[in-house]
Each structure stands twice: as structure tokens, then as C-alpha cells.
N, C-alpha and C. Protein backbone atom coordinates (compact mmCIF):
# COMPACT_ATOMS: atom_id res chain seq x y z
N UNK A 1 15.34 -14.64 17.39
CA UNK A 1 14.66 -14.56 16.10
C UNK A 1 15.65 -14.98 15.02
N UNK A 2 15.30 -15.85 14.64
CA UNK A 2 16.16 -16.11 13.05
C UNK A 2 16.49 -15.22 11.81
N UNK A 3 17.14 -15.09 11.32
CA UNK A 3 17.72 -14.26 9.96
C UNK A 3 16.36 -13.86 8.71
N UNK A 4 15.92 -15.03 8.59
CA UNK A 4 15.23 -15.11 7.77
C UNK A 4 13.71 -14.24 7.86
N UNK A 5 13.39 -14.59 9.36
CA UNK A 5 12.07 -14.08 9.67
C UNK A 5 12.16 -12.44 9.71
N UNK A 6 13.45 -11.91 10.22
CA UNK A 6 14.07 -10.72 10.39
C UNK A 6 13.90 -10.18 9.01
N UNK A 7 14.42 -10.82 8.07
CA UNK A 7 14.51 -9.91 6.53
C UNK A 7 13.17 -10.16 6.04
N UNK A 8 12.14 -11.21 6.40
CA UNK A 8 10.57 -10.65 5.73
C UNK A 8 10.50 -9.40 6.62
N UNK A 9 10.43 -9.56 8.01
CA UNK A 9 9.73 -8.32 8.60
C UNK A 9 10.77 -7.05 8.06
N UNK A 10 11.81 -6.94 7.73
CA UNK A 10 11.99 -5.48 7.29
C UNK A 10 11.99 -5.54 5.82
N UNK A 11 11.55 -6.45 5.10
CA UNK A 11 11.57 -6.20 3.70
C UNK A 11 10.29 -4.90 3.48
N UNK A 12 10.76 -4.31 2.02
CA UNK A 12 9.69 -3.23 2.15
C UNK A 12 8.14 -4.01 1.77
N UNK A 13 7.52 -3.44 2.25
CA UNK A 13 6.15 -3.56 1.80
C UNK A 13 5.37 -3.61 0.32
N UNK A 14 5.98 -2.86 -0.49
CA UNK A 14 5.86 -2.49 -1.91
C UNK A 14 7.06 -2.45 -2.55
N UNK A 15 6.91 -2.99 -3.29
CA UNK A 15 7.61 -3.69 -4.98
C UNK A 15 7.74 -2.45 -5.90
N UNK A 16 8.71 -1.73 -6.23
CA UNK A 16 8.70 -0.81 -7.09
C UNK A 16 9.69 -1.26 -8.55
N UNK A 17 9.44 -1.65 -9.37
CA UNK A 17 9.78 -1.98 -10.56
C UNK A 17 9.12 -1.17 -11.84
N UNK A 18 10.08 -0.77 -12.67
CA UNK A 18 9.81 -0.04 -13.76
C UNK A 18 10.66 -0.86 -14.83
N UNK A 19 9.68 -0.90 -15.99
CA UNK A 19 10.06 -1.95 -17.51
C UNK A 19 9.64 -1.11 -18.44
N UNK A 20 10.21 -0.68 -19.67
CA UNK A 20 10.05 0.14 -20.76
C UNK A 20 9.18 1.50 -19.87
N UNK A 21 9.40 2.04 -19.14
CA UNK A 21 8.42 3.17 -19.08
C UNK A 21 7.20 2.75 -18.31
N UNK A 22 6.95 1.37 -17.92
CA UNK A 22 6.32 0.62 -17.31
C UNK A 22 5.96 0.15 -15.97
N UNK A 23 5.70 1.48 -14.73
CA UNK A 23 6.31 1.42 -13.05
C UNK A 23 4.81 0.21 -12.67
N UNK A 24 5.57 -0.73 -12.22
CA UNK A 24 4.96 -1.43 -11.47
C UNK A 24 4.87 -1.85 -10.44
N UNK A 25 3.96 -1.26 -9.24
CA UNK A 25 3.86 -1.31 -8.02
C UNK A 25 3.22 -2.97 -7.54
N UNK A 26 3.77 -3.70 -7.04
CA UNK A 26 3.67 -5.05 -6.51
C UNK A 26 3.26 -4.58 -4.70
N UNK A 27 2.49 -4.80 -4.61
CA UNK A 27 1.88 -5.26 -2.53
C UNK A 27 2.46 -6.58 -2.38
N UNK A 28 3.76 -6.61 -1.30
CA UNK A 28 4.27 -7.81 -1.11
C UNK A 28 4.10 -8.36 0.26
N UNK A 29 2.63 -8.30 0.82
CA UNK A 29 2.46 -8.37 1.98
C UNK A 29 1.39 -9.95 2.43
N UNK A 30 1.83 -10.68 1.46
CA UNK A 30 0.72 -11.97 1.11
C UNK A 30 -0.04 -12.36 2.15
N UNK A 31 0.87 -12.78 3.33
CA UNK A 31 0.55 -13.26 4.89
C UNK A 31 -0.32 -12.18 5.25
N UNK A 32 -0.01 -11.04 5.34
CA UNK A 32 -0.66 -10.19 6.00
C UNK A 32 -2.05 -9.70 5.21
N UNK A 33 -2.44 -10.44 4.07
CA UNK A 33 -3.97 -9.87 2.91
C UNK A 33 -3.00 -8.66 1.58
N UNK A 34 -1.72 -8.42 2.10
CA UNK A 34 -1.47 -6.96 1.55
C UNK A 34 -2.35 -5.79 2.23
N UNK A 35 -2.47 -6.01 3.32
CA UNK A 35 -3.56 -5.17 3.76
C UNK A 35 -2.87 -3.62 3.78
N UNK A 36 -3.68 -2.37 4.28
CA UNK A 36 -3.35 -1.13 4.12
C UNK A 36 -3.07 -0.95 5.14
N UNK A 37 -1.50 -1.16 5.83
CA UNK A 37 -0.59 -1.00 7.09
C UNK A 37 -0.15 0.63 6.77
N UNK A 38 0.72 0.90 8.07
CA UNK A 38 1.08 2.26 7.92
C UNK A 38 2.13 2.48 7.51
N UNK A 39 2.87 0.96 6.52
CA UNK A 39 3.94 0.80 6.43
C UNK A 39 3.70 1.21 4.42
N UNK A 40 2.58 -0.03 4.74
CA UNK A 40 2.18 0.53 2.80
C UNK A 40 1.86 1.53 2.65
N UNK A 41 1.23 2.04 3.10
CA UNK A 41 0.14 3.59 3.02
C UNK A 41 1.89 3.84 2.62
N UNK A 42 2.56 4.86 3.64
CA UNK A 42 3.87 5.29 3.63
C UNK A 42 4.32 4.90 2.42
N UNK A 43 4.89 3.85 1.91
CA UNK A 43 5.25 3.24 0.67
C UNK A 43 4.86 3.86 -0.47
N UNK A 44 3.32 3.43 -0.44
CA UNK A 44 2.47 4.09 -1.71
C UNK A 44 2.73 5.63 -1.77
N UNK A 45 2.53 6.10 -0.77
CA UNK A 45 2.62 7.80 -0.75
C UNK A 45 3.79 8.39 -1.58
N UNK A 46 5.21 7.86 -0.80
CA UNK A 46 6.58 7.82 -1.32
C UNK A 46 6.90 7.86 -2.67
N UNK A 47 6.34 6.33 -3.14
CA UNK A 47 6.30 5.48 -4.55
C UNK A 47 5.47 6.72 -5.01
N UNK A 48 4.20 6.83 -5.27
CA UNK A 48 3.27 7.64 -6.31
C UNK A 48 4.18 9.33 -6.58
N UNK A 49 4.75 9.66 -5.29
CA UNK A 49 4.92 11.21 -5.62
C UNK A 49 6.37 11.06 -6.35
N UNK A 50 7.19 10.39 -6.71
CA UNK A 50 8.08 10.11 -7.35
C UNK A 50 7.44 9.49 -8.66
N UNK A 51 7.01 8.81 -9.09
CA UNK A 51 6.32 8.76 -10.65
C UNK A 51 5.64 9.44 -10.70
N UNK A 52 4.51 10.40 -10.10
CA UNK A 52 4.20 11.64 -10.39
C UNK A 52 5.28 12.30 -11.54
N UNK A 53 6.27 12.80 -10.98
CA UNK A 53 7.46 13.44 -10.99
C UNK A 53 8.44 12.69 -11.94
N UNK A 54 8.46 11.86 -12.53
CA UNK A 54 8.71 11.19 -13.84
C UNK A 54 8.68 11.15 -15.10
N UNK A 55 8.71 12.17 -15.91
CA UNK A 55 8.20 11.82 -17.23
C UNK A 55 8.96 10.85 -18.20
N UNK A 56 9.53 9.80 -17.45
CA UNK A 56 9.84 8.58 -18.42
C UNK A 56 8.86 7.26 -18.16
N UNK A 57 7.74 7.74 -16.87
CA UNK A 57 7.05 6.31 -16.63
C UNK A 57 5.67 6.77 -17.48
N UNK A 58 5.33 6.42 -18.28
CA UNK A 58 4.20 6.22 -19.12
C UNK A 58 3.22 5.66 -18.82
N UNK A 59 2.67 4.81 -17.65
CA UNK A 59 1.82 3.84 -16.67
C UNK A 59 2.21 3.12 -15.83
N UNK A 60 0.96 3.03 -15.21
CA UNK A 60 1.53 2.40 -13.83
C UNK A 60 0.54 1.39 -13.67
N UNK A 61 0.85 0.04 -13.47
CA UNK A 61 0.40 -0.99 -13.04
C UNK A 61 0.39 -1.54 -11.31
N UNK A 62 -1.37 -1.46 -10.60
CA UNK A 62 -0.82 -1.92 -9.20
C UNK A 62 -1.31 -3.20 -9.07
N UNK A 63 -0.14 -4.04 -8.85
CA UNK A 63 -0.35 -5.75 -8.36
C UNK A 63 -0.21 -6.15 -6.99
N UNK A 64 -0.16 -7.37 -6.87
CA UNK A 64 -0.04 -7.62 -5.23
C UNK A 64 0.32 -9.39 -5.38
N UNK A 65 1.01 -9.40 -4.70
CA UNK A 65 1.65 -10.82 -4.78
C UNK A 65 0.61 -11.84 -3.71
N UNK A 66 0.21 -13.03 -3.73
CA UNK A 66 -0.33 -13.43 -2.63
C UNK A 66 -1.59 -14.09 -3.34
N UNK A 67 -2.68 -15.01 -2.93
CA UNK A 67 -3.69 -15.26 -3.57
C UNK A 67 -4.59 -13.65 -3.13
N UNK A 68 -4.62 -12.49 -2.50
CA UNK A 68 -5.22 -11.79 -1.97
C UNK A 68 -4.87 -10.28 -2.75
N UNK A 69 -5.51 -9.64 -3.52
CA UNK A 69 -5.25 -8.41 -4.18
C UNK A 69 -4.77 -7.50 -2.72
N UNK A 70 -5.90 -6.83 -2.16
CA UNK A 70 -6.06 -6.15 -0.52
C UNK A 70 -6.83 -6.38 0.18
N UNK A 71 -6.78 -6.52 1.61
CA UNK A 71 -7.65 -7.24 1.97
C UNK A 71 -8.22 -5.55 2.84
N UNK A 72 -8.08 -4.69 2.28
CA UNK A 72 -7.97 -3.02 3.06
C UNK A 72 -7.40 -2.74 4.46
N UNK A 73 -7.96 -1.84 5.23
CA UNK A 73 -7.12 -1.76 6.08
C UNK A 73 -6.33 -2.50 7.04
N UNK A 74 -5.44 -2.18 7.35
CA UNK A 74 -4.68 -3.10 8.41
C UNK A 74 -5.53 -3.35 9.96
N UNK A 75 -6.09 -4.59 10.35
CA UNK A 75 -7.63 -4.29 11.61
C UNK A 75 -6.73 -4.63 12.93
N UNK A 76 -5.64 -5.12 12.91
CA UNK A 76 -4.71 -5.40 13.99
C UNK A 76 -4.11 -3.83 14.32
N UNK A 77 -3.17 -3.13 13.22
CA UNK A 77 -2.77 -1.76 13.91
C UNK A 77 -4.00 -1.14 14.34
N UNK A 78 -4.99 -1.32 13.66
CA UNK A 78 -6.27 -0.15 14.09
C UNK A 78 -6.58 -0.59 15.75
N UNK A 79 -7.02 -1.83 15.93
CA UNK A 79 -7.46 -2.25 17.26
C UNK A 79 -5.95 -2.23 18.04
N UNK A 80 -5.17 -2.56 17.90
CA UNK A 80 -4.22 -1.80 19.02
C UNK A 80 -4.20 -0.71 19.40
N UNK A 81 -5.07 0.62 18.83
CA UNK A 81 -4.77 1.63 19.21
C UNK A 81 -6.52 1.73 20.18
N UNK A 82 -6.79 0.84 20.60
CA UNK A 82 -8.46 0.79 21.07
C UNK A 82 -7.69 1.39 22.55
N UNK A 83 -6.52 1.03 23.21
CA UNK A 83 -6.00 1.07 24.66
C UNK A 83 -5.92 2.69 24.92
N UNK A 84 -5.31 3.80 23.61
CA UNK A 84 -5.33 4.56 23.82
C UNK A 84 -6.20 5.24 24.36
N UNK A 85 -5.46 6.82 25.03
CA UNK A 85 -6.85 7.19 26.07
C UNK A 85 -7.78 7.70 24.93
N UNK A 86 -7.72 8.17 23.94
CA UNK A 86 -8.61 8.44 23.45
C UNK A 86 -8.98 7.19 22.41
N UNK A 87 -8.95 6.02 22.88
CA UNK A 87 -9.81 4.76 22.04
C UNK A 87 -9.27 4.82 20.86
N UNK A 88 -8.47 5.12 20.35
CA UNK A 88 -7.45 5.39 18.77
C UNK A 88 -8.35 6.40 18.32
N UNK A 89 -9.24 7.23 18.02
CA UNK A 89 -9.52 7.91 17.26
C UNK A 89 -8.68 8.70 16.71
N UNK A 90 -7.99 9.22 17.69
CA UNK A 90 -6.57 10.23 16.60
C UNK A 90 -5.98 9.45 16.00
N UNK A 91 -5.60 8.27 16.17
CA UNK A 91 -4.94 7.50 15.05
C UNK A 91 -5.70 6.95 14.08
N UNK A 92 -6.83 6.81 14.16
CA UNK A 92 -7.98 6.29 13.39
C UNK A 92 -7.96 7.40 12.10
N UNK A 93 -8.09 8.59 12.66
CA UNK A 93 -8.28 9.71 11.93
C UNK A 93 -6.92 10.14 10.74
N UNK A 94 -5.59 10.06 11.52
CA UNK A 94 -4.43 9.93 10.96
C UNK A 94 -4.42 8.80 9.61
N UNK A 95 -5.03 7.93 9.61
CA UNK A 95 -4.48 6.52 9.28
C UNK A 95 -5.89 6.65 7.77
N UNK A 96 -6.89 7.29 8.39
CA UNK A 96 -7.51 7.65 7.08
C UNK A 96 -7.62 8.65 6.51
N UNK A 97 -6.88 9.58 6.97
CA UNK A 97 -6.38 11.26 6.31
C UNK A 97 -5.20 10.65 5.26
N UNK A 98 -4.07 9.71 6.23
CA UNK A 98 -3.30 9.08 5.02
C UNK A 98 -3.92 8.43 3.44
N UNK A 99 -4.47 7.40 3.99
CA UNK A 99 -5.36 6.56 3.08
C UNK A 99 -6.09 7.67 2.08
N UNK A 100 -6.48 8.56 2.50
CA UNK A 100 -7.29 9.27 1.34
C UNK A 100 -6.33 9.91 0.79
N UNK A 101 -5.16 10.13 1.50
CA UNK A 101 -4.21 10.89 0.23
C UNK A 101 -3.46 10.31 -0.56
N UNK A 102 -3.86 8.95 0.16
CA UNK A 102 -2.82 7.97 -1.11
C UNK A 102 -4.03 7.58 -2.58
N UNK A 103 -5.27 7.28 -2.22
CA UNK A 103 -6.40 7.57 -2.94
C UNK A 103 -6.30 8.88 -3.75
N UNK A 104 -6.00 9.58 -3.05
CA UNK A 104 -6.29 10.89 -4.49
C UNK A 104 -4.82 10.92 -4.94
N UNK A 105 -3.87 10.87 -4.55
CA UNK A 105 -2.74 10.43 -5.29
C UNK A 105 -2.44 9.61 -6.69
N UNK A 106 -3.29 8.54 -6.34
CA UNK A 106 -3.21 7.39 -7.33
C UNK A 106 -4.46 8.25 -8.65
N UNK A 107 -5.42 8.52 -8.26
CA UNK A 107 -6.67 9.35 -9.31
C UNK A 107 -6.45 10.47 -10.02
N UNK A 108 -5.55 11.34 -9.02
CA UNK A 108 -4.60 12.82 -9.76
C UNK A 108 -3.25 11.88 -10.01
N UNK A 109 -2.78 10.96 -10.15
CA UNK A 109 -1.59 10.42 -11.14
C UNK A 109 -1.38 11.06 -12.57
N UNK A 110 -0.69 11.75 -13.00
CA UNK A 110 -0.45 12.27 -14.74
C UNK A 110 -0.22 11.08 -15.47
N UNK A 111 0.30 9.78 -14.82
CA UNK A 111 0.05 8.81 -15.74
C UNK A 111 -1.05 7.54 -15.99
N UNK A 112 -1.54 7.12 -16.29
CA UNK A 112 -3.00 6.32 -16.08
C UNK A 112 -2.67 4.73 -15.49
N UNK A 113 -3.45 4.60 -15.07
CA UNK A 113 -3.19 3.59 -13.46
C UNK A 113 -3.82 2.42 -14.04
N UNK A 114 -3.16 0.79 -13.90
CA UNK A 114 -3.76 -0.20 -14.50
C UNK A 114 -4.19 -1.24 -12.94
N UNK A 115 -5.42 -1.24 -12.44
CA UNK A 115 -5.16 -2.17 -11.56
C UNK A 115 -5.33 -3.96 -11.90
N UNK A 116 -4.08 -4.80 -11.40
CA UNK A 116 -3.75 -6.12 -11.79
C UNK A 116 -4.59 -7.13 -10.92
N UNK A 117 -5.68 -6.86 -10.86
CA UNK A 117 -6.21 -7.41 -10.03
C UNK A 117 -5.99 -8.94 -9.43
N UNK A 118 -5.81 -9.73 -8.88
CA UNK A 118 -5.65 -11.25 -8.93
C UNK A 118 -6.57 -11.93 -8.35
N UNK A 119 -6.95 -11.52 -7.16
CA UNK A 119 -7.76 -11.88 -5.81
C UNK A 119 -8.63 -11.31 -5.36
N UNK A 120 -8.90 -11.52 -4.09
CA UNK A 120 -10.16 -10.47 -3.61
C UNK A 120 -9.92 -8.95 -2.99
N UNK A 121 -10.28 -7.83 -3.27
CA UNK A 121 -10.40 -6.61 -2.97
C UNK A 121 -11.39 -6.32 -2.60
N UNK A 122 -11.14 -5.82 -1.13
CA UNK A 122 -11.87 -5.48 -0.12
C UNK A 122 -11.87 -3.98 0.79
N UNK A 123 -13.11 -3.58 1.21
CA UNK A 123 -12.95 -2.54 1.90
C UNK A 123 -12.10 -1.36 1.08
N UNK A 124 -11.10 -0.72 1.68
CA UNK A 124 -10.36 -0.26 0.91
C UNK A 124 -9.24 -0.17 0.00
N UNK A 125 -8.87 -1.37 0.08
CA UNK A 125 -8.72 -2.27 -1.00
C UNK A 125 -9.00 -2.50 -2.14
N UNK A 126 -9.75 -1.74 -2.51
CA UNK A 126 -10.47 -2.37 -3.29
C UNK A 126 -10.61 -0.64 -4.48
């Protein structure tokens, strides 16, 4: 594997930048839709409960780099888990217990949430 391909795949998933009081969350997952991996979910979770916990970020802006805002969930991790003996449902279940807490995360935010829309938002994504 080459250097290069190595540092997209471990680059993080989400863009955390803050300007005047200004946290701006970037989805840097273009190739992939920005879709909702268990890598972003994680990210977002991380990212939100720390500006929660901020009182110098004043808003939060969520963007996404890519012609694609989200394309929602990630459908490759989900169907890999089809082999499991139980057909992924426990991970199915995991993966949208996350998702909804990153959802009420972002809605109970103390600071007010701007979404940057660019592209298409989908599913949950959206």
C-alpha cells in the first residue's frame, strides 16, 4: 500500500475547526458520500460533547466537503455484518442507538447548529 492511500484511510473523518467562536464541523469523507460510518458517528459524538462543554463556541456550523452533503448511513459496514450469526441485528441496533445519540446531541446542543448544506442529503443524512 502506498503512503498516500494510508494517510486518507487514517485521516479523521471530521474536520473540527473553530474561527471567532465559530466550531465548524466539516464531513471529510467525499469518496465515501460522507456517509454515517462508525468512524463519523464516533467523531461527531466526541466533537459535539466537547463544544457542548465550551462556552467560547457561540455556533456551530455542519459542512461536508465533496459534491455530497450525506449520503446517511454507511450500507457497506451495515451489510457486512449480514454474515453474522445473528444477521447484524445487534450491530444494526448498536449503530442506530449511536446515530440517535449523535441526533439528539446535535438538537440538545446549548449552541445553535447551522447546517451548510452543499449537496444531496439523504436518509439520515439528512
Amino acid at each position: 500500500m502506498n503512503a498516500p492511500a494510508a494517510a486518507v484511510r487514517n485521516a479523521p473523518p471530521l474536520i473540527h475547526e473553530t474561527r471567532g467562536g465559530i466550531a465548524v464541523l466539516t464531513m471529510d469523507r467525499p469518496k465515501q458520500r460522507n456517509t454515517l460510518s462508525e468512524a463519523m458517528l464516533a467523531a461527531f459524538a466526541e466533537t459535539l460533547a466537547a463544544i457542548a462543554a465550551d462556552r467560547a463556541v457561540r455556533a456551530v456550523v455542519l459542512a461536508a466537503n465533496g459534491p455530497v452533503f450525506c449520503a446517511g448511513h454507511d450500507l457497506k459496514e451495515l451489510t457486512a455484518h449480514r454474515a453474522d450469526a445473528d444477521r447484524g441485528r445487534r450491530y444494526f441496533q448498536r449503530i442506530m442507538e449511536t446515530c440517535s445519540g449523535v441526533m439528539q446531541a446535535i438538537v440538545t446542543l446549548p449552541q445553535p447548529v447551522i447546517g451548510a448544506v452543499q449537496g444531496a442529503a439523504t436518509a439520515a443524512g439528512c
